[in-house]
C-alpha atoms as a PDB file:
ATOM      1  CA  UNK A   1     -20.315 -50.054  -2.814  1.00  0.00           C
ATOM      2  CA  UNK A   2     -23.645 -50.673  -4.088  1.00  0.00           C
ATOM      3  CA  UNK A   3     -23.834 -53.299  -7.266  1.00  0.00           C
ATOM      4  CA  UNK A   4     -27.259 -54.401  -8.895  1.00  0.00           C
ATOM      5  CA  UNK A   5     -27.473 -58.022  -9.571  1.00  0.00           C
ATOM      6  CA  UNK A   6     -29.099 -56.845 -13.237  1.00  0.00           C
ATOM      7  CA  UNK A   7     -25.957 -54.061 -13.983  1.00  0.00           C
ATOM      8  CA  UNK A   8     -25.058 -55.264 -17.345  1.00  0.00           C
ATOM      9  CA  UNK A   9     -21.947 -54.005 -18.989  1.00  0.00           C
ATOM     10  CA  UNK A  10     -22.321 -52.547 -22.246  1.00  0.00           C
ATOM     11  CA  UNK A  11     -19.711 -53.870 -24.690  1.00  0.00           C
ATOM     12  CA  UNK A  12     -19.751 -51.131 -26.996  1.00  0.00           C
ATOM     13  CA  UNK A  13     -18.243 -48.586 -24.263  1.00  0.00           C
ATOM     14  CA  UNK A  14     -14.968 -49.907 -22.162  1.00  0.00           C
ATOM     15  CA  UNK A  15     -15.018 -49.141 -18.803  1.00  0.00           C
ATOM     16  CA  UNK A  16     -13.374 -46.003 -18.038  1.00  0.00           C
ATOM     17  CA  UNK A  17     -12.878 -43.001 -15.272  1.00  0.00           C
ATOM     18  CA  UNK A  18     -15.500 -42.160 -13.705  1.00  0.00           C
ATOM     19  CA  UNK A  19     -17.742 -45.521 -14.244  1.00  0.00           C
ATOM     20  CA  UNK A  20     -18.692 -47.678 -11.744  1.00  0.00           C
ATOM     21  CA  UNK A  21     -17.043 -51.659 -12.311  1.00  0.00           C
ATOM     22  CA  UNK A  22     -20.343 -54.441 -12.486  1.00  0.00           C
ATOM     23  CA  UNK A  23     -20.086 -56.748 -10.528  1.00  0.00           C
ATOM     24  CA  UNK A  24     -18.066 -59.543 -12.214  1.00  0.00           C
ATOM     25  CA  UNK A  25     -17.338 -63.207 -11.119  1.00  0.00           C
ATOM     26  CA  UNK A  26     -14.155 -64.723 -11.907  1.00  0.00           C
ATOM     27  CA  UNK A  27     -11.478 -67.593 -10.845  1.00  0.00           C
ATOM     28  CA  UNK A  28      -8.248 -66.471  -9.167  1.00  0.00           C
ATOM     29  CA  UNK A  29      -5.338 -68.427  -8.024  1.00  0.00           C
ATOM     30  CA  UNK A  30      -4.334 -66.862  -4.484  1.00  0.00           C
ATOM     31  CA  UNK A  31      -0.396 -67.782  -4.013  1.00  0.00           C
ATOM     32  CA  UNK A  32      -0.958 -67.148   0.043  1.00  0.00           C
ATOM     33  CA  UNK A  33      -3.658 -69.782  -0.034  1.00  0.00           C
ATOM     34  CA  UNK A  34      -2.007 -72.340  -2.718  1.00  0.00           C
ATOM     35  CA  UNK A  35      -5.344 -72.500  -3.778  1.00  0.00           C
ATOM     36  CA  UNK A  36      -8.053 -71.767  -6.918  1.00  0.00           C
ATOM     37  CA  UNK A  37     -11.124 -69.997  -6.089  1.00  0.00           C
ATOM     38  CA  UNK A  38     -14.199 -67.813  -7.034  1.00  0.00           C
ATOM     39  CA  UNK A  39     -14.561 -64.215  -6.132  1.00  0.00           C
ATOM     40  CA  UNK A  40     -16.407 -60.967  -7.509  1.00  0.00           C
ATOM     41  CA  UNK A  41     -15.870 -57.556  -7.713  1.00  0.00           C
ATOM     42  CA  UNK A  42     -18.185 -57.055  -4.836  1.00  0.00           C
ATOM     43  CA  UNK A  43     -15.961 -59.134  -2.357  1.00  0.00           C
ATOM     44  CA  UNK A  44     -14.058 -55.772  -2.544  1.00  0.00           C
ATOM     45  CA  UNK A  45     -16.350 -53.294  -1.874  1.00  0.00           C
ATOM     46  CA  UNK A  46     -15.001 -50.892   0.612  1.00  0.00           C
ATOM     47  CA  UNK A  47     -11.703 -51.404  -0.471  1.00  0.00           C
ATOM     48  CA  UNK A  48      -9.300 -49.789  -2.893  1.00  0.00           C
ATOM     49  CA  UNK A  49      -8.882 -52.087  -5.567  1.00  0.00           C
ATOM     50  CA  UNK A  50      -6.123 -52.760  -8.560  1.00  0.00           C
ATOM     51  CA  UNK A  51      -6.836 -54.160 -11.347  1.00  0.00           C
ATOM     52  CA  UNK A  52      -3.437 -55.060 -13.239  1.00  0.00           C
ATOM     53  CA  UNK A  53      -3.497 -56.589 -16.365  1.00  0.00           C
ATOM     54  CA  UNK A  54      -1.206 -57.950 -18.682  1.00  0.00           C
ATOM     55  CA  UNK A  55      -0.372 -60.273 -21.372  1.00  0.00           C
ATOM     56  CA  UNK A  56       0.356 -63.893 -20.288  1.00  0.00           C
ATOM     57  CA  UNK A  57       2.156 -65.715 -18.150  1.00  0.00           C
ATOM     58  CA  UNK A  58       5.823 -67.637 -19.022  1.00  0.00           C
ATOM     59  CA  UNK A  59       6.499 -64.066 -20.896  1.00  0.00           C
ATOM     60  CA  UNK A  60       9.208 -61.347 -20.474  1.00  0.00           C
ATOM     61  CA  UNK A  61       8.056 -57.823 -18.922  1.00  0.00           C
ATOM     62  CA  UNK A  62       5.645 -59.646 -17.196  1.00  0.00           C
ATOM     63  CA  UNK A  63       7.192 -60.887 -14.565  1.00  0.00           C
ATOM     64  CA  UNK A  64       9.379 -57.899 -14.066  1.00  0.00           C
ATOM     65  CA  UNK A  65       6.215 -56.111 -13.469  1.00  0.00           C
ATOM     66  CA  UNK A  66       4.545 -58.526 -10.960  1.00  0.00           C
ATOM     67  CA  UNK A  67       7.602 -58.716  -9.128  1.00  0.00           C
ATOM     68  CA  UNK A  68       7.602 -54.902  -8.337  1.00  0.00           C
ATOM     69  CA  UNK A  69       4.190 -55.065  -7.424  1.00  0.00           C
ATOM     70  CA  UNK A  70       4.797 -58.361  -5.070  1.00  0.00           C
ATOM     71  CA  UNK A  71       7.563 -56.336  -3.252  1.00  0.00           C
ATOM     72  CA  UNK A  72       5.300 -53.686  -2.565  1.00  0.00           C
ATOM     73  CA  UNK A  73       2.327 -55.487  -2.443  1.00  0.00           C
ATOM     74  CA  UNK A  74       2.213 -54.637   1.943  1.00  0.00           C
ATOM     75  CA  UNK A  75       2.328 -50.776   0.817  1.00  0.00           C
ATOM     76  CA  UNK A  76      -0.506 -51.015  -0.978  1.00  0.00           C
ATOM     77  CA  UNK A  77      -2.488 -53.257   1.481  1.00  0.00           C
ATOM     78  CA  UNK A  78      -1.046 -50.704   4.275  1.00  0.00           C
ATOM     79  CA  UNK A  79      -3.431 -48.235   2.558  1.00  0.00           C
ATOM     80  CA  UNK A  80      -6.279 -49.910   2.300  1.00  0.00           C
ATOM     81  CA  UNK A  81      -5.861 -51.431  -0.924  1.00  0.00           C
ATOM     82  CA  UNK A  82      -5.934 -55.085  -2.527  1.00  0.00           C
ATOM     83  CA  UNK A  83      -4.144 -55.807  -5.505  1.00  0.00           C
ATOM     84  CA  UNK A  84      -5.252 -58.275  -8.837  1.00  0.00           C
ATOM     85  CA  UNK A  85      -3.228 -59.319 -11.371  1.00  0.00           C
ATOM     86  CA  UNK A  86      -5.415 -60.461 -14.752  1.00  0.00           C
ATOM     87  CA  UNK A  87      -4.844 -62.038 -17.870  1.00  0.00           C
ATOM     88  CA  UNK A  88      -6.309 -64.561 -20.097  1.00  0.00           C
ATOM     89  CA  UNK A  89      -4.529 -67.367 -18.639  1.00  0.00           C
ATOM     90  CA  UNK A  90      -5.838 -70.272 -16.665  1.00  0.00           C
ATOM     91  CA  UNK A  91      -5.766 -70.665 -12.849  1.00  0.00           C
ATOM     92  CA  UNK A  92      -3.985 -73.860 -13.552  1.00  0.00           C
ATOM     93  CA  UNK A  93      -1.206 -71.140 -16.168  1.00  0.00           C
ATOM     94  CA  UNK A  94      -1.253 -69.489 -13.145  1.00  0.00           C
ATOM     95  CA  UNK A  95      -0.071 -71.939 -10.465  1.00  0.00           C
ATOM     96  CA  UNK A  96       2.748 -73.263 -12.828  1.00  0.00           C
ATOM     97  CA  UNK A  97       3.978 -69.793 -13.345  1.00  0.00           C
ATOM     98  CA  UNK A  98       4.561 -68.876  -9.875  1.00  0.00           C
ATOM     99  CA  UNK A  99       5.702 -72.866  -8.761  1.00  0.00           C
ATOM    100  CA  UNK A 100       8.083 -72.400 -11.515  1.00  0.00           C
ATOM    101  CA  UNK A 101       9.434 -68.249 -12.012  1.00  0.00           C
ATOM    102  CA  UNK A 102      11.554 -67.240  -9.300  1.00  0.00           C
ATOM    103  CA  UNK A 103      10.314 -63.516  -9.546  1.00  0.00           C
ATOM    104  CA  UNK A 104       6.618 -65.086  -9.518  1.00  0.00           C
ATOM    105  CA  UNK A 105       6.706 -66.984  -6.232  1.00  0.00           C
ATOM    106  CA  UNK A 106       7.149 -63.665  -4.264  1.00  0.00           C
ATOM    107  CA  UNK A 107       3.754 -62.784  -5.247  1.00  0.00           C
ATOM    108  CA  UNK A 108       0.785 -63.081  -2.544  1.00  0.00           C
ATOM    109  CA  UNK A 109      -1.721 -61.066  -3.817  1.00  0.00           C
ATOM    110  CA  UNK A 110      -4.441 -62.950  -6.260  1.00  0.00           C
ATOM    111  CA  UNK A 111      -3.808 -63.493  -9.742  1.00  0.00           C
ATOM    112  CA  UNK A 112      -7.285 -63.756 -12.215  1.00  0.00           C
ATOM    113  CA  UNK A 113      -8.225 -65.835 -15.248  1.00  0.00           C
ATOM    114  CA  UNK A 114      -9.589 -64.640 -17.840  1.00  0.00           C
ATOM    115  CA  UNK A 115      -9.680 -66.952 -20.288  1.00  0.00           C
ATOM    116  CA  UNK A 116     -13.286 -66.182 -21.735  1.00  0.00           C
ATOM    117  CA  UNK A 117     -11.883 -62.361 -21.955  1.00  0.00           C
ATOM    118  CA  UNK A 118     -14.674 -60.973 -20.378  1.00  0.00           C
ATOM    119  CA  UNK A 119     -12.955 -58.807 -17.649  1.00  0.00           C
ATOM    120  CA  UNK A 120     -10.262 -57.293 -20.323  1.00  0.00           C
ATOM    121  CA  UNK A 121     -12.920 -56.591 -23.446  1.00  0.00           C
ATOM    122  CA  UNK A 122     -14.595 -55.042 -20.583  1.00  0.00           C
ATOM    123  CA  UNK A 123     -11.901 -52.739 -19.767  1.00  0.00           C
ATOM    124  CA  UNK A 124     -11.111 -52.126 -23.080  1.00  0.00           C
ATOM    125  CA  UNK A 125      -7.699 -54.155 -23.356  1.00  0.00           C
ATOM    126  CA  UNK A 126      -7.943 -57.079 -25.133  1.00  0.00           C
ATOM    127  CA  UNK A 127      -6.104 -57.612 -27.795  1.00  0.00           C
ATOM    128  CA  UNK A 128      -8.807 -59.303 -29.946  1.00  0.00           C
ATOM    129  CA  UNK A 129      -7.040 -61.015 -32.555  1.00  0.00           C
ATOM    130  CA  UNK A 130      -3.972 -62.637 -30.457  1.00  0.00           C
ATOM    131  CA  UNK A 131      -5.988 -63.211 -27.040  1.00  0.00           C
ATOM    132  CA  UNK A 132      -4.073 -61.307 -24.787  1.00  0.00           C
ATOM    133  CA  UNK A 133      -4.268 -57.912 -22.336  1.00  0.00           C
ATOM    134  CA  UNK A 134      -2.856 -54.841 -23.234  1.00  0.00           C
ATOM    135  CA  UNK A 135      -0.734 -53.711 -20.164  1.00  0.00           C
ATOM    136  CA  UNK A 136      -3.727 -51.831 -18.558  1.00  0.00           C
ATOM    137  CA  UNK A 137      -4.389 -50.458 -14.609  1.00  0.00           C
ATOM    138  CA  UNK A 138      -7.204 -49.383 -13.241  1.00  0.00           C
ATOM    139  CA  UNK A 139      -7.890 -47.916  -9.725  1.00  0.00           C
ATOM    140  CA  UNK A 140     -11.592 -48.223  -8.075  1.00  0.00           C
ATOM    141  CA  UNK A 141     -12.357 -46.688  -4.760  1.00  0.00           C
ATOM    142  CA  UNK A 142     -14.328 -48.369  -2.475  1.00  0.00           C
ATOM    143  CA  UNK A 143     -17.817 -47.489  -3.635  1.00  0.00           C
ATOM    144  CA  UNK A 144     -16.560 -48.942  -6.989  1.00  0.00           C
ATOM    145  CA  UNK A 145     -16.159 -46.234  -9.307  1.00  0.00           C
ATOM    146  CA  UNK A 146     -13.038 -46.024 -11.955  1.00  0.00           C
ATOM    147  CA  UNK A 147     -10.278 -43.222 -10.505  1.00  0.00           C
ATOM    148  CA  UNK A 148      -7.112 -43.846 -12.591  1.00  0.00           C
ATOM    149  CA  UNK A 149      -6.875 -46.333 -15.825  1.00  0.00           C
ATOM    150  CA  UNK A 150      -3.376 -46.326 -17.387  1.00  0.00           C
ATOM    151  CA  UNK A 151      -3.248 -48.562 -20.553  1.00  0.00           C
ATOM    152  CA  UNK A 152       0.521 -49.349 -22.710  1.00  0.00           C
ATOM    153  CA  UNK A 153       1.282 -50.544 -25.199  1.00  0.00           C
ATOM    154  CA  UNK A 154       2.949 -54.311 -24.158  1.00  0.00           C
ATOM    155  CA  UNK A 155       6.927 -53.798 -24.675  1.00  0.00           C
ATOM    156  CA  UNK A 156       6.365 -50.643 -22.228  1.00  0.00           C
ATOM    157  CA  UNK A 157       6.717 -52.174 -18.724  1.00  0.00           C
ATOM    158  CA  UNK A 158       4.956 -49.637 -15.341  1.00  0.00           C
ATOM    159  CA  UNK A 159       5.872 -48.446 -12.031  1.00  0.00           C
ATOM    160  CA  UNK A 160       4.784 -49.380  -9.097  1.00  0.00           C
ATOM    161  CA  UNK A 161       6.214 -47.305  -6.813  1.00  0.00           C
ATOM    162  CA  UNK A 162       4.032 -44.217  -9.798  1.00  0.00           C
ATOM    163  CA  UNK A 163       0.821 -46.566  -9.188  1.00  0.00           C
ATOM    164  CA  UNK A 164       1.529 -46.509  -5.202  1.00  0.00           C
ATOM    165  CA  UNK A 165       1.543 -42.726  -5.730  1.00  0.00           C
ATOM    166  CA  UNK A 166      -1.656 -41.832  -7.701  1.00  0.00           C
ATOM    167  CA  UNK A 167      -3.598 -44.692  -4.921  1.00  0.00           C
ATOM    168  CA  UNK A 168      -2.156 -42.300  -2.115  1.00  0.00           C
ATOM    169  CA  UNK A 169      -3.135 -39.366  -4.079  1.00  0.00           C
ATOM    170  CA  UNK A 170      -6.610 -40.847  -4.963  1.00  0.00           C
ATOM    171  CA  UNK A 171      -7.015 -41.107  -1.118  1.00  0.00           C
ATOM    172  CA  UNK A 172      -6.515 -38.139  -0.089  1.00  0.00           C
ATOM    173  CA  UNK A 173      -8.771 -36.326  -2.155  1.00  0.00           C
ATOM    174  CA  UNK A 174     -11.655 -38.796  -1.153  1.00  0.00           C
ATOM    175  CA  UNK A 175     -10.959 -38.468   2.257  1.00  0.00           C
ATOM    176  CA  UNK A 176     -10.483 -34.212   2.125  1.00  0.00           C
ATOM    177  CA  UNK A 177     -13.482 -32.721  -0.151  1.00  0.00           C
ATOM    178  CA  UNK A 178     -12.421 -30.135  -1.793  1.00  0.00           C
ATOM    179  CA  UNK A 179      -8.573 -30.552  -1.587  1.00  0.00           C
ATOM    180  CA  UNK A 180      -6.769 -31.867  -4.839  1.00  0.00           C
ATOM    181  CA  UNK A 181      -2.759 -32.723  -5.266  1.00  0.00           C
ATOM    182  CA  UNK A 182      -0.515 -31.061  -7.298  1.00  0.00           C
ATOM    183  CA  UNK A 183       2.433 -32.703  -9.852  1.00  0.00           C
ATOM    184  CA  UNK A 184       4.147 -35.101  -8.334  1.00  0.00           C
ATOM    185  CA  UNK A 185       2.417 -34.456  -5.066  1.00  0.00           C
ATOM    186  CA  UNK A 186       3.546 -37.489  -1.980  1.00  0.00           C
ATOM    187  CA  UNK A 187       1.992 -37.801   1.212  1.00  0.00           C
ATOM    188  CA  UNK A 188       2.910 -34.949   3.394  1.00  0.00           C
ATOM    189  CA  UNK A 189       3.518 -32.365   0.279  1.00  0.00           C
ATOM    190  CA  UNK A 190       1.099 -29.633   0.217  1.00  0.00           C
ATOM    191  CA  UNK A 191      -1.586 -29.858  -1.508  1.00  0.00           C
ATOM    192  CA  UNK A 192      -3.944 -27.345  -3.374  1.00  0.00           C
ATOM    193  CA  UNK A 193      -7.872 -26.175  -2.711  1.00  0.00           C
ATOM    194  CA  UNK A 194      -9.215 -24.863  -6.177  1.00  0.00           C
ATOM    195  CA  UNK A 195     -11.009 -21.318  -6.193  1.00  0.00           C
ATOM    196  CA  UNK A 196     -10.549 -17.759  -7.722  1.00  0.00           C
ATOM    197  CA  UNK A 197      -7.835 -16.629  -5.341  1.00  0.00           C
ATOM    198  CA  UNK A 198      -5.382 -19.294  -7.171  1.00  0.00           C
ATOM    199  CA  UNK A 199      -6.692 -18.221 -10.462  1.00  0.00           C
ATOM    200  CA  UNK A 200      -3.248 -16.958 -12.633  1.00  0.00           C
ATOM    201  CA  UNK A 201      -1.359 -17.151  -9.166  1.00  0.00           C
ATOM    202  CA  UNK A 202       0.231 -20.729  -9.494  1.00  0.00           C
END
């Protein structure tokens, strides 16, 4: 992953497919560590990363959704990847939530503050005028470029085992040039190798 010190992100233009992240600084409580700490994009270069955003701690889907990813958190590490949780909330929000929600304390993977909303007016899902995330995703490979970006609206909860799914199918195609996976497509499914032979024949 190579990041410039001077790559600026420009406001105007969310971050989307195909873009390569900056390299931001921000706070994260890590659960496994029971403690607060800085880190930057760039701690995770050469790994798959998630970014998973949502709207605020002490809420309702929320935790529903960070309690699927927690409980397959080791899948996702298992391929290579490292999971983030973000929203505006404190570090301090943060480490309340998960001493005090049941479904909270099974997650281990490092949940981000973004209180100055940087990171989600950056990705294009803050919600301006209340504060809080949109319930957005976004994939990045390990040279730090923008694969998958799912963004809902925030009663609409995800799926985990969906987002394990399109990371396994994001790997294979960067590992097999050339090769790219059909609907649906799991590990071990066949997958398809564009050209004019296929052409009308699928």
């Amino acid at each position: 992953m190579n990041y410039s010190e001077d790559m600026i992100f420009d406001s105007i233009s969310p971050l989307s497919v195909g873009d390569t992240v900056p390299n931001f600084e921000f706070e994260v409580y890590d659960p496994a560590k029971d403690e607060i700490r800085k880190t930057a994009i760039k701690d995770y270069a050469g790994k798959w990363l998630v970014l998973f955003f949502y709207p605020a701690d002490f809420t309702f889907v929320c935790p529903t959704e960070l309690e699927e990813m927690a409980e397959l958190y080791t899948k996702f590490q298992e391929e290579g990847a490292e999971v983030i949780s973000v929203s505006t909330d404190t570090v301090f929000v943060h480490k309340a939530w998960h001493e005090d929600s049941e479904a909270i304390k099974k997650v281990k993977f490092a949940m981000a503050a973004d209180p100055t909303h940087e990171l989600s007016e950056a990705f294009g899902v803050l919600i301006a005028d209340e504060g809080v995330a949109l319930r957005g995703t976004f994939l990045v490979d390990p040279d730090g470029n923008i694969v998958h970006t799912e963004i809902n609206d925030n009663s609409i909860g995800r799926n985990a085992n969906e987002l394990l799914r399109k990371l396994q199918a994001a790997k294979f195609v960067k590992e097999h040039d050339g090769k790219v996976c059909p609907a649906s497509w799991k590990p071990g499914d066949d997958t398809l190798e564009p050209g004019l032979d296929l052409v009308g024949k699928i």
